[in-house]
Protein backbone atom coordinates (compact mmCIF):
# COMPACT_ATOMS: atom_id res chain seq x y z
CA UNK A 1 0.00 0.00 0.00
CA UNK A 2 2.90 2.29 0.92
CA UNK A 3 4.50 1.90 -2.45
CA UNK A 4 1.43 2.75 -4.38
CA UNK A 5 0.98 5.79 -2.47
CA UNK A 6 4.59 6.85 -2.83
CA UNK A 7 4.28 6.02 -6.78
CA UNK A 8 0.86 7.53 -6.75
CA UNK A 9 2.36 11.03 -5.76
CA UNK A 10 5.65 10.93 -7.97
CA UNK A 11 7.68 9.63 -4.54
CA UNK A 12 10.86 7.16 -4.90
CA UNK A 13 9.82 3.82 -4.73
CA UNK A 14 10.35 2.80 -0.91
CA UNK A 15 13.72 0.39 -1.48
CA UNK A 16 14.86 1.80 -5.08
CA UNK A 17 17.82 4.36 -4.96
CA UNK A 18 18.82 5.85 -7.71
CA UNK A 19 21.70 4.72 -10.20
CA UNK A 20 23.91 7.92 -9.33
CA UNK A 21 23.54 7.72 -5.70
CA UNK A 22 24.90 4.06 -6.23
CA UNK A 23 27.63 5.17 -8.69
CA UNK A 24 28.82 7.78 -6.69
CA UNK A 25 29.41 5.70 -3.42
CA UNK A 26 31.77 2.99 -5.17
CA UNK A 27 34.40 1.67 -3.81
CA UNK A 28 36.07 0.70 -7.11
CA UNK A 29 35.77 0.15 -10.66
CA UNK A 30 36.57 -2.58 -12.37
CA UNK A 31 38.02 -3.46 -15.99
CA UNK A 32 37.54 -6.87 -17.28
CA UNK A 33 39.71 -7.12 -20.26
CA UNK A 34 39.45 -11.34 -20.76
CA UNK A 35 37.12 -13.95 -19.10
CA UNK A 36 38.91 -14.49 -15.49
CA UNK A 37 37.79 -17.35 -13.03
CA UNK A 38 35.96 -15.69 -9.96
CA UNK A 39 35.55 -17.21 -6.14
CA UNK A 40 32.53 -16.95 -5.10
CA UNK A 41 33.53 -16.03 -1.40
CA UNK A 42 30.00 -17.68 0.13
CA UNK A 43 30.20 -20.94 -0.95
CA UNK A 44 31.29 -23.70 1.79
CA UNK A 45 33.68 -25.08 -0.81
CA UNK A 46 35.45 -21.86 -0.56
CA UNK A 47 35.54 -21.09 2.41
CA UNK A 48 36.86 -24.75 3.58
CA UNK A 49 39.68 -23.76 0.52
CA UNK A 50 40.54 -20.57 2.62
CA UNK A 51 40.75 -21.86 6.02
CA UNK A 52 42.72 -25.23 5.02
CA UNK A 53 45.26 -22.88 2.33
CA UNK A 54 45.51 -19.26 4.01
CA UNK A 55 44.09 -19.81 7.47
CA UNK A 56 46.81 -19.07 9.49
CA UNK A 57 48.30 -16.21 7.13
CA UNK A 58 44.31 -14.89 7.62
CA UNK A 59 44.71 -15.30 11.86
CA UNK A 60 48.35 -13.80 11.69
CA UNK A 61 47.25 -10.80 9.45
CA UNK A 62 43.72 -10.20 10.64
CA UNK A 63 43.35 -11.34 14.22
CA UNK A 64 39.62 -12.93 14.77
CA UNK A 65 37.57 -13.27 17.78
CA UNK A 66 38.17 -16.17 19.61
CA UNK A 67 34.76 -17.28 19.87
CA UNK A 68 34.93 -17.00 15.88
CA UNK A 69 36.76 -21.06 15.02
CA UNK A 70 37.96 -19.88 11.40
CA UNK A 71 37.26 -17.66 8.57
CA UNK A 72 33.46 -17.58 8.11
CA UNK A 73 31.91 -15.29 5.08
CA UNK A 74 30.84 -12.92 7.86
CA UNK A 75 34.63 -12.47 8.55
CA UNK A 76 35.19 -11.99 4.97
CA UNK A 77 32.28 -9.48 4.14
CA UNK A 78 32.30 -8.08 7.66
């Protein structure tokens, strides 16, 4: 109901933000010149990679909580 009033009366849609707000708050751009393999940082598979390849470079570098057993993808999005 609250988004057909807000459309109704020329209002932003309640959740939409415009494309320039977005743009202007990146981080970074990035430049894809050739297909390049990706990690998709959520998946278990991944993060078991992490933790068994990098986990203690990740605990040296970033120390975790305690309470936290490894890298989780809250660690990694946090």
């Amino acid at each position: 109901m609250v988004q057909d009033d807000w459309t109704r009366n020329g209002n932003m849609v309640p959740g939409w933000l415009p494309a320039n707000w977005r743009n202007g708050r990146l981080m970074y751009t990035l430049k894809i010149n050739e297909p390049t393999p990706w990690i998709d940082l959520t998946a278990a598979e991944s993060i078991a990679s992490l933790n068994r390849h990098l986990g203690d470079i990740l605990d040296e570098t970033f120390p975790r909580n305690p309470t936290i057993p490894l890298t989780t993808v809250s660690t990694k999005t946090g």
